[in-house]
C-alpha atoms as a PDB file:
ATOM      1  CA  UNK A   1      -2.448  27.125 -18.865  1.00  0.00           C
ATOM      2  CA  UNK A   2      -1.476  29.925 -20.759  1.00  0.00           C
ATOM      3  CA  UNK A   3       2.084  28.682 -21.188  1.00  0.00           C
ATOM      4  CA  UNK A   4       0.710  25.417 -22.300  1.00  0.00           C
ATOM      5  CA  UNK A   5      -1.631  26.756 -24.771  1.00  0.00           C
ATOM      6  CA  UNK A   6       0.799  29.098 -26.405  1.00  0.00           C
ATOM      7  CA  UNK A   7       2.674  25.844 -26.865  1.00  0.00           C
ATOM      8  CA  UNK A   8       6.122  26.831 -25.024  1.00  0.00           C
ATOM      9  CA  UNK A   9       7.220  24.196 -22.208  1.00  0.00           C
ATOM     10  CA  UNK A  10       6.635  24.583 -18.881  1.00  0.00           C
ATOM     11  CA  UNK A  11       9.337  23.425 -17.751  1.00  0.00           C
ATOM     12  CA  UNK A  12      11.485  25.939 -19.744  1.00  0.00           C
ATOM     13  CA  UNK A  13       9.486  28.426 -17.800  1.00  0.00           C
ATOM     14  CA  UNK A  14       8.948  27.631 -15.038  1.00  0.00           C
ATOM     15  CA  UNK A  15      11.372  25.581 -12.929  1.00  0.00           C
ATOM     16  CA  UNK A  16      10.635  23.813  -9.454  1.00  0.00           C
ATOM     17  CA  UNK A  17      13.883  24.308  -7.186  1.00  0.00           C
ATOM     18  CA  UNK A  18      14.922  23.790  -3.327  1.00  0.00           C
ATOM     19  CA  UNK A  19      16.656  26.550  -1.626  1.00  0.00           C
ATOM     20  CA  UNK A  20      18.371  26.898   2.216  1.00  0.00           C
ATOM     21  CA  UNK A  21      16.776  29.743   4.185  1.00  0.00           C
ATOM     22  CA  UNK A  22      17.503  31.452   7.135  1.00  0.00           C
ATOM     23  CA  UNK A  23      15.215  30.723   9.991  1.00  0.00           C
ATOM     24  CA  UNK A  24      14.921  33.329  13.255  1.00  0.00           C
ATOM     25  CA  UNK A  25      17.032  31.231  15.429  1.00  0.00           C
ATOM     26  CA  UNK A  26      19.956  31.253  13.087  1.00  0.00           C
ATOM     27  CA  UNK A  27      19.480  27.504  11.976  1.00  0.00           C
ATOM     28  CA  UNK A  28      18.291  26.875   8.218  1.00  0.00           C
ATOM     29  CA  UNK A  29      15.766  25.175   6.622  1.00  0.00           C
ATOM     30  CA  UNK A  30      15.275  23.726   3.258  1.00  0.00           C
ATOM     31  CA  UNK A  31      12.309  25.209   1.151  1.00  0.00           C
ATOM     32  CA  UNK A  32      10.277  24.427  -2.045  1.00  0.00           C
ATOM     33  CA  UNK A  33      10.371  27.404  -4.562  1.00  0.00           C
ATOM     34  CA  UNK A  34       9.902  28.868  -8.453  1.00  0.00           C
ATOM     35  CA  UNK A  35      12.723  29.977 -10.485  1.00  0.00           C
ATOM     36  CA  UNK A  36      10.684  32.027 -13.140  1.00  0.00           C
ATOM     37  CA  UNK A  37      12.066  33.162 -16.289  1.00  0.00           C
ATOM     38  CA  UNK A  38      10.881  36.829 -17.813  1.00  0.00           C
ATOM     39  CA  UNK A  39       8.067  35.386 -19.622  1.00  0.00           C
ATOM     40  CA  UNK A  40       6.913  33.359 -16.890  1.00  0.00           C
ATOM     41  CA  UNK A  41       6.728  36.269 -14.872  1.00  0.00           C
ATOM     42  CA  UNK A  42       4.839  38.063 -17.908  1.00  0.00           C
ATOM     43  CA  UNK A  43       2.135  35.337 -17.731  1.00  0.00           C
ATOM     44  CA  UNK A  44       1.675  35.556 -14.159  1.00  0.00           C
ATOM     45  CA  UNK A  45       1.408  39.314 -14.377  1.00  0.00           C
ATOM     46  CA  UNK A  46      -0.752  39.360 -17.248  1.00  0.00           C
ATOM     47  CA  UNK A  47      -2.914  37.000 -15.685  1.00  0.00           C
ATOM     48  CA  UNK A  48      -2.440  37.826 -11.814  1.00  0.00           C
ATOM     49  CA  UNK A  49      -4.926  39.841  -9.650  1.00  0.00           C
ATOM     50  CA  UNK A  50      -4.011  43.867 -10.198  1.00  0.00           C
ATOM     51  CA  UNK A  51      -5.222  44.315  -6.457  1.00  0.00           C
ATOM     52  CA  UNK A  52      -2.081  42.417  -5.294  1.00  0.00           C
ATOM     53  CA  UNK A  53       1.328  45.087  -5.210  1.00  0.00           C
ATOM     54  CA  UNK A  54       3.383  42.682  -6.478  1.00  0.00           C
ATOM     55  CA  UNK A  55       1.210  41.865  -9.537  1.00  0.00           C
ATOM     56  CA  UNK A  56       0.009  45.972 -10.350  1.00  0.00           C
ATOM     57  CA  UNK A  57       4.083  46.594 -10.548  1.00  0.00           C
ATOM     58  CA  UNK A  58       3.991  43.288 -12.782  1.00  0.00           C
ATOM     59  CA  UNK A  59       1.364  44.510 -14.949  1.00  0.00           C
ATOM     60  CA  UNK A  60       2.718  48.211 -15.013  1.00  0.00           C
ATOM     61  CA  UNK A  61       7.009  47.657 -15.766  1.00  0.00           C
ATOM     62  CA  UNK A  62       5.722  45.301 -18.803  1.00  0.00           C
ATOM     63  CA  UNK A  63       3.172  48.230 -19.875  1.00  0.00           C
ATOM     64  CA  UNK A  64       5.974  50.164 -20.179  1.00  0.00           C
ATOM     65  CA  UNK A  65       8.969  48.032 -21.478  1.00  0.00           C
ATOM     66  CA  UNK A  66       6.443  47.291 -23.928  1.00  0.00           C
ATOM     67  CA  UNK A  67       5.894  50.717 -24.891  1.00  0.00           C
ATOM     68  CA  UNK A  68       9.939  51.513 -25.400  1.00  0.00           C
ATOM     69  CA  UNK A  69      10.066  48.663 -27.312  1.00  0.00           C
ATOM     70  CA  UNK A  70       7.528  49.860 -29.256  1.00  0.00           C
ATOM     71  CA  UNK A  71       9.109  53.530 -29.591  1.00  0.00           C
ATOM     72  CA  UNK A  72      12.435  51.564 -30.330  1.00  0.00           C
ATOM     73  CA  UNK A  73      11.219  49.639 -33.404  1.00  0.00           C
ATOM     74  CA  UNK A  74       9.625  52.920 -34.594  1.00  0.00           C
ATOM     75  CA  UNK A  75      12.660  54.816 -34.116  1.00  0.00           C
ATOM     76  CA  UNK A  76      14.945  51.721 -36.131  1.00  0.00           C
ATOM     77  CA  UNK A  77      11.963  51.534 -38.838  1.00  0.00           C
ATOM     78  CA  UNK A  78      12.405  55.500 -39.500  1.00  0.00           C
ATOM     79  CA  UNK A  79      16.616  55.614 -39.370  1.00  0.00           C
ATOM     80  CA  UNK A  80      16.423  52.565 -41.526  1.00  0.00           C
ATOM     81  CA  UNK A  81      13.318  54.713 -44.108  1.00  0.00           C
ATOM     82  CA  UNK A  82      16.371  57.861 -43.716  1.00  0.00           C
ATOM     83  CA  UNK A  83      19.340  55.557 -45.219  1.00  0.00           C
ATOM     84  CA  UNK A  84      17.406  54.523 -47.854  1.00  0.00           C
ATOM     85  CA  UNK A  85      16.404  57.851 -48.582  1.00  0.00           C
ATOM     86  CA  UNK A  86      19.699  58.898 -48.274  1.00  0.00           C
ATOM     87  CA  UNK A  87      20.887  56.263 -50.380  1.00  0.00           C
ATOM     88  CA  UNK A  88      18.938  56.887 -53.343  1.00  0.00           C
ATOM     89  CA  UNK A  89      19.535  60.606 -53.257  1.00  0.00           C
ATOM     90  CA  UNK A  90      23.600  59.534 -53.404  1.00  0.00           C
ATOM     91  CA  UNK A  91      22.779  57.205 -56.181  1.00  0.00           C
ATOM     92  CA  UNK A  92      20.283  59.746 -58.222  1.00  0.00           C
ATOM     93  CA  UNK A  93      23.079  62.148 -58.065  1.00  0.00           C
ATOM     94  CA  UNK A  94      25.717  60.271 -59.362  1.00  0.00           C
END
């Protein structure tokens, strides 16, 4: 639901597929599965149960690739703030 309501396609998202698999007595078996992209897997995170492992280490490696992005666009905002400083200080001396 929360793909659908932020208007992105499901399908785009979140793919049915059919892989082999190995079964105990060597012979393989065909299953039903989800090929997920990266914001598929955000959604289910964000909207998982955090007393599952799988989804806590969901919820907690987007925490913090969300936090170095922020740092990163900080970082870009202030080096780009420094040329332009640096820039008019060139220009003002000339």
């Amino acid at each position: 639901m929360a793909c659908k309501n932020a208007r992105q396609e499901i399908l785009d998202h979140f793919l049915d597929v059919r892989k082999m698999v190995d079964l105990g007595s060597g012979a393989k078996r065909e299953i039903e599965d989800v090929m997920l992209t990266r914001y598929a897997c955000y959604l289910i995170a964000q909207n998982g149960d955090p007393r599952k492992d799988e989804v806590a280490f969901a919820m907690s490696y987007f925490a913090v690739q969300t936090r170095k992005q922020e740092l990163l666009e900080q970082r870009l905002m202030e080096w780009e703030r420094l040329q332009a400083r640096e820039k008019l200080t060139t220009s003002e001396g000339n």
